[in-house]
N, C-alpha and C. Protein backbone atom coordinates (compact mmCIF):
# COMPACT_ATOMS: atom_id res chain seq x y z
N UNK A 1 11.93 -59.17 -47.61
CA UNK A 1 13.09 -58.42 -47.97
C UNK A 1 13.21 -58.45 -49.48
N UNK A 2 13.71 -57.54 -50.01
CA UNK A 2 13.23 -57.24 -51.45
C UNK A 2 14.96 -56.89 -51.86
N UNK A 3 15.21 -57.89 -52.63
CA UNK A 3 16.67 -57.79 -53.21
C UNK A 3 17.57 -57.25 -54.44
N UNK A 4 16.50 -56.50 -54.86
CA UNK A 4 16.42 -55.79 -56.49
C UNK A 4 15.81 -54.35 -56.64
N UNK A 5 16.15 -53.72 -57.84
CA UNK A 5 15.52 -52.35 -57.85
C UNK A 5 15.09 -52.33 -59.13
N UNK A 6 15.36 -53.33 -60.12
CA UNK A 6 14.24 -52.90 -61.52
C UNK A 6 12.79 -52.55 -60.89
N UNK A 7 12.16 -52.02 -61.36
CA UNK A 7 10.50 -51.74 -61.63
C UNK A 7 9.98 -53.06 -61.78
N UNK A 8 10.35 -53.69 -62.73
CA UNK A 8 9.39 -54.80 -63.06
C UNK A 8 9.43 -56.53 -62.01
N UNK A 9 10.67 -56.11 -60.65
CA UNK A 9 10.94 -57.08 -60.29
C UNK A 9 10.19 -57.59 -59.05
N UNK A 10 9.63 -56.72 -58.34
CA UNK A 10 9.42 -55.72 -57.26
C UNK A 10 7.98 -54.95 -57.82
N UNK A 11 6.86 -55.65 -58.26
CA UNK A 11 6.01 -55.18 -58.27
C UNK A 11 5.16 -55.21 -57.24
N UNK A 12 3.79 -54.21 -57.42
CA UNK A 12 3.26 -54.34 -56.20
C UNK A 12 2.75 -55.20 -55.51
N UNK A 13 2.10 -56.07 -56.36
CA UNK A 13 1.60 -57.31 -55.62
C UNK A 13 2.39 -58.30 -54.89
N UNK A 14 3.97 -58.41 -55.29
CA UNK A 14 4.99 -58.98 -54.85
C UNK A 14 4.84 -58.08 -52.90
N UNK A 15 5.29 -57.02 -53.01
CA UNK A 15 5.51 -56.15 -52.06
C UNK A 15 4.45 -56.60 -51.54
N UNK A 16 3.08 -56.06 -51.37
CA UNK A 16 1.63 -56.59 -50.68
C UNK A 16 1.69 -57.98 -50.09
N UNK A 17 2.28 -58.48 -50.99
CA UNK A 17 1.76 -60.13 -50.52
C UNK A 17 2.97 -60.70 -49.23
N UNK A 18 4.26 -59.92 -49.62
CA UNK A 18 5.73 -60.14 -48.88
C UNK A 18 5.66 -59.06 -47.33
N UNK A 19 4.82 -58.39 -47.55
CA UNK A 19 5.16 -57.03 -46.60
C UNK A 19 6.10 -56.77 -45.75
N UNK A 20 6.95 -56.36 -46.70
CA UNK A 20 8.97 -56.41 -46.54
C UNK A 20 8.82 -55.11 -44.92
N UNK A 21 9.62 -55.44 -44.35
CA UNK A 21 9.65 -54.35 -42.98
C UNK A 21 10.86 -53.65 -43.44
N UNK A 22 12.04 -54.08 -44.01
CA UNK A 22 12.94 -53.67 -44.64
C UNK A 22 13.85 -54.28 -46.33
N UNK A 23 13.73 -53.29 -46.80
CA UNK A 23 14.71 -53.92 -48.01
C UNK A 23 16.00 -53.88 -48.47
N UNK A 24 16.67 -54.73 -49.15
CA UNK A 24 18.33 -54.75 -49.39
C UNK A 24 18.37 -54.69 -50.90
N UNK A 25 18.73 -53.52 -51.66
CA UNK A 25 18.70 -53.24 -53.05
C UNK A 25 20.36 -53.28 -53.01
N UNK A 26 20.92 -54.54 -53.59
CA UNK A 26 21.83 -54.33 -54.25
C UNK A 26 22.56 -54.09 -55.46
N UNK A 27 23.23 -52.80 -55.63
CA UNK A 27 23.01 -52.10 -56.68
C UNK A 27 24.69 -51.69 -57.30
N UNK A 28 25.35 -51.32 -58.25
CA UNK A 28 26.81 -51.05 -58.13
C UNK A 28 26.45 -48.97 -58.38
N UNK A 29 27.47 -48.45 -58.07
CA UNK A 29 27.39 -47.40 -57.81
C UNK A 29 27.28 -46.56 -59.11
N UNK A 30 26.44 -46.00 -59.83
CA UNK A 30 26.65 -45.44 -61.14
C UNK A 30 26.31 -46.46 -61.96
N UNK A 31 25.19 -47.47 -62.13
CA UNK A 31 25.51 -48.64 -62.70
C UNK A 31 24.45 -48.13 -64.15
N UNK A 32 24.46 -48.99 -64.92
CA UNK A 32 24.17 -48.57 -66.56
C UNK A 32 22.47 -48.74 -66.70
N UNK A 33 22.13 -49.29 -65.88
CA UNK A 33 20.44 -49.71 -65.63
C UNK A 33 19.96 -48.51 -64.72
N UNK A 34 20.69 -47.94 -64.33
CA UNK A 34 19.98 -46.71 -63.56
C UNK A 34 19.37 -47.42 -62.19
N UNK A 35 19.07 -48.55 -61.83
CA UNK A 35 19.19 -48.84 -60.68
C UNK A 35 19.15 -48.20 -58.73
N UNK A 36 18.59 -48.29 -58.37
CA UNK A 36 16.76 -49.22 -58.63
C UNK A 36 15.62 -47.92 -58.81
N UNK A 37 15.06 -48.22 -59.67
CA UNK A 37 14.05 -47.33 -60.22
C UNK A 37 13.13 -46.77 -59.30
N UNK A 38 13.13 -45.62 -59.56
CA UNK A 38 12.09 -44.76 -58.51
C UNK A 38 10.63 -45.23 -58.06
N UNK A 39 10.14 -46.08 -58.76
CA UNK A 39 9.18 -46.83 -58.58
C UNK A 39 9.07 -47.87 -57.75
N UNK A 40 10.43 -48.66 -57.49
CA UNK A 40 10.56 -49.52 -56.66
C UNK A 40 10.82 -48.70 -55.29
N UNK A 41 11.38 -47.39 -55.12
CA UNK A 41 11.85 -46.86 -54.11
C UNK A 41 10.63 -46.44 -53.32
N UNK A 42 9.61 -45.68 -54.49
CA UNK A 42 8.37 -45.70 -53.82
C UNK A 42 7.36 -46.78 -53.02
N UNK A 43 7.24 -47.42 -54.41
CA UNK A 43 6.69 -48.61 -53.41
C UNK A 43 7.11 -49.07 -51.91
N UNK A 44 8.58 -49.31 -52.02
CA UNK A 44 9.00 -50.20 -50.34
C UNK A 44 8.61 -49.24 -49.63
N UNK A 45 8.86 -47.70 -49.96
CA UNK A 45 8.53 -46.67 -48.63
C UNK A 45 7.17 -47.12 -48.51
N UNK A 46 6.41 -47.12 -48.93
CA UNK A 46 4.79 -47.60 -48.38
C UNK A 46 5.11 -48.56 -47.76
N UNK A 47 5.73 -49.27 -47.32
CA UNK A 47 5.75 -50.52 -46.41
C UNK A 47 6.67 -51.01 -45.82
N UNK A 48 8.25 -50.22 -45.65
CA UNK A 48 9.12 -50.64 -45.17
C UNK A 48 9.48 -49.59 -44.12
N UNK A 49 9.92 -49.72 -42.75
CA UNK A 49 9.67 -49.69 -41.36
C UNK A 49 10.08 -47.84 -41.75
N UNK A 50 10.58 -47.12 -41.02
CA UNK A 50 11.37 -45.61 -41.10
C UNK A 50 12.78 -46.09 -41.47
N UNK A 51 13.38 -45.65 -42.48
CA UNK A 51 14.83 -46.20 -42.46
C UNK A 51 15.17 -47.98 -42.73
N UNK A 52 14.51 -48.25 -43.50
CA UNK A 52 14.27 -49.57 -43.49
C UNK A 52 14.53 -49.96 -45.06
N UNK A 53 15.45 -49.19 -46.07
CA UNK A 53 15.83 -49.00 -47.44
C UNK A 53 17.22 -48.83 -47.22
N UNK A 54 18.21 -50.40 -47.68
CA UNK A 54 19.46 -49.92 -47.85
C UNK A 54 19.63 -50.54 -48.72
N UNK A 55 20.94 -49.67 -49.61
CA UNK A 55 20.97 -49.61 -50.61
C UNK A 55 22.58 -49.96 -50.84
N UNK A 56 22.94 -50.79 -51.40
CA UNK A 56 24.57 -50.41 -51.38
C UNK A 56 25.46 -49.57 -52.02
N UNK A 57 24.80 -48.90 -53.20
CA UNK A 57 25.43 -47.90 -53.78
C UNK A 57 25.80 -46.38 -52.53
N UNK A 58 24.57 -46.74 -51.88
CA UNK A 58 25.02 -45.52 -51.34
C UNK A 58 25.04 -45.87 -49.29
N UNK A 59 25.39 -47.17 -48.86
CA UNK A 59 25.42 -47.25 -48.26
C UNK A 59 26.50 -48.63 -47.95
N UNK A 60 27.03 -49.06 -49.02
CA UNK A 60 28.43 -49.73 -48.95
C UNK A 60 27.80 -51.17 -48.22
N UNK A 61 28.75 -51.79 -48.03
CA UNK A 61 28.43 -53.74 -47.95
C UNK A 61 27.44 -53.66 -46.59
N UNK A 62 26.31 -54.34 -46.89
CA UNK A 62 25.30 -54.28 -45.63
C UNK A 62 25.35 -56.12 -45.79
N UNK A 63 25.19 -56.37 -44.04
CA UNK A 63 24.95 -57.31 -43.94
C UNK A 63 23.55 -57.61 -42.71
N UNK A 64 23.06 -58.96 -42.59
CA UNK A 64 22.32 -59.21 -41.35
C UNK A 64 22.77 -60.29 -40.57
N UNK A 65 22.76 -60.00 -39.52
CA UNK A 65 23.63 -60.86 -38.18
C UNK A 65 22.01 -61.01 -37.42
N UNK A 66 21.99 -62.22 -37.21
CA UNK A 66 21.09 -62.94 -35.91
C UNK A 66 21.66 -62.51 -34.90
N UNK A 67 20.96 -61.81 -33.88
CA UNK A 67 21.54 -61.44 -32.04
C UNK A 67 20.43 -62.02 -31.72
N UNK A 68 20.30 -63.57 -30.67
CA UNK A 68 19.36 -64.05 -29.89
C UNK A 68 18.24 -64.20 -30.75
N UNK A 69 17.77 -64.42 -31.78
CA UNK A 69 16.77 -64.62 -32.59
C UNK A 69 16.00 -63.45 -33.00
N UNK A 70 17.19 -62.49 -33.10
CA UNK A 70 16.46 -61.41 -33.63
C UNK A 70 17.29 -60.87 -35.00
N UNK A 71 16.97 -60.62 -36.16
CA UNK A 71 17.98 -60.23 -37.42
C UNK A 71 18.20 -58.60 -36.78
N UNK A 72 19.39 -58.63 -37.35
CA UNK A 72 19.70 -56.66 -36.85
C UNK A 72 20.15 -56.67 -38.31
N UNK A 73 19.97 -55.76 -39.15
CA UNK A 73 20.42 -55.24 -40.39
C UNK A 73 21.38 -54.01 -40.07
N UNK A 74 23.12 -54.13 -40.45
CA UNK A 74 23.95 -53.62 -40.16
C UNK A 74 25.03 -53.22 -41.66
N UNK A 75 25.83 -51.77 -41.56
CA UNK A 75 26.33 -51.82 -42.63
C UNK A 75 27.89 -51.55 -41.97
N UNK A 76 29.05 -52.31 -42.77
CA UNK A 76 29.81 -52.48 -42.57
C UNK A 76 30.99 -51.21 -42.81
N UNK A 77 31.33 -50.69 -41.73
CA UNK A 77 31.46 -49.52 -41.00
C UNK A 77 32.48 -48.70 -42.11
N UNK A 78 33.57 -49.40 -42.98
CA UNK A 78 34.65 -49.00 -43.49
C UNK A 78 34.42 -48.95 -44.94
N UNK A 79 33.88 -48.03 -46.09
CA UNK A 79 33.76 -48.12 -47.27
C UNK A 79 34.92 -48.62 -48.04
N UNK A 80 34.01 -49.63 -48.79
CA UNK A 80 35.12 -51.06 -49.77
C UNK A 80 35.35 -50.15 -51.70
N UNK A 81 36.10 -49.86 -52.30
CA UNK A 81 36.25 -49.94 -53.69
C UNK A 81 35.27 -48.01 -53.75
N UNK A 82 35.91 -47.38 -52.89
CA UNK A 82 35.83 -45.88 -52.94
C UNK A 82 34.45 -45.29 -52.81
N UNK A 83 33.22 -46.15 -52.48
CA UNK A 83 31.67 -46.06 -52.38
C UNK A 83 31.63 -44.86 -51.59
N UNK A 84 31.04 -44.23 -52.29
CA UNK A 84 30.49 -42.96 -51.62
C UNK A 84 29.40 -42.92 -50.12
């Protein structure tokens, strides 16, 4: 799981070696770093499941809950501080 969106954080060999099924870029909405860089977005798509990129700018407080030993990645249904 890959917790950042600079370019330089999230390189490829990181990704290759981690082979994230899904990632959690937490990011603030409009933020001054431009966040997370198209490069990182590319990369996870090479390796993260269909739909397997959330983002909180544009998908508001995500969390993961254990059901029976399985993680479910879920986003919390009611947008917090006007998130689009």
């Amino acid at each position: 799981m890959d917790t950042t969106g600079s370019a330089g954080s999230s390189t490829a060999d990181f990704i290759t070696k981690t082979s994230p099924e899904i990632a959690i870029i937490s990011v603030g909405i409009k933020n001054s770093y431009k966040h997370p860089s198209e490069i990182t977005i590319q990369r996870l798509l090479e390796v993260c499941r269909p739909n397997g990129i959330y983002r909180t700018d544009k998908d508001g407080t995500i969390y993961i809950v254990n059901i029976d030993g399985e993680n479910v990645v879920s986003k919390l249904k009611t947008k917090v501080n006007g998130g689009d």
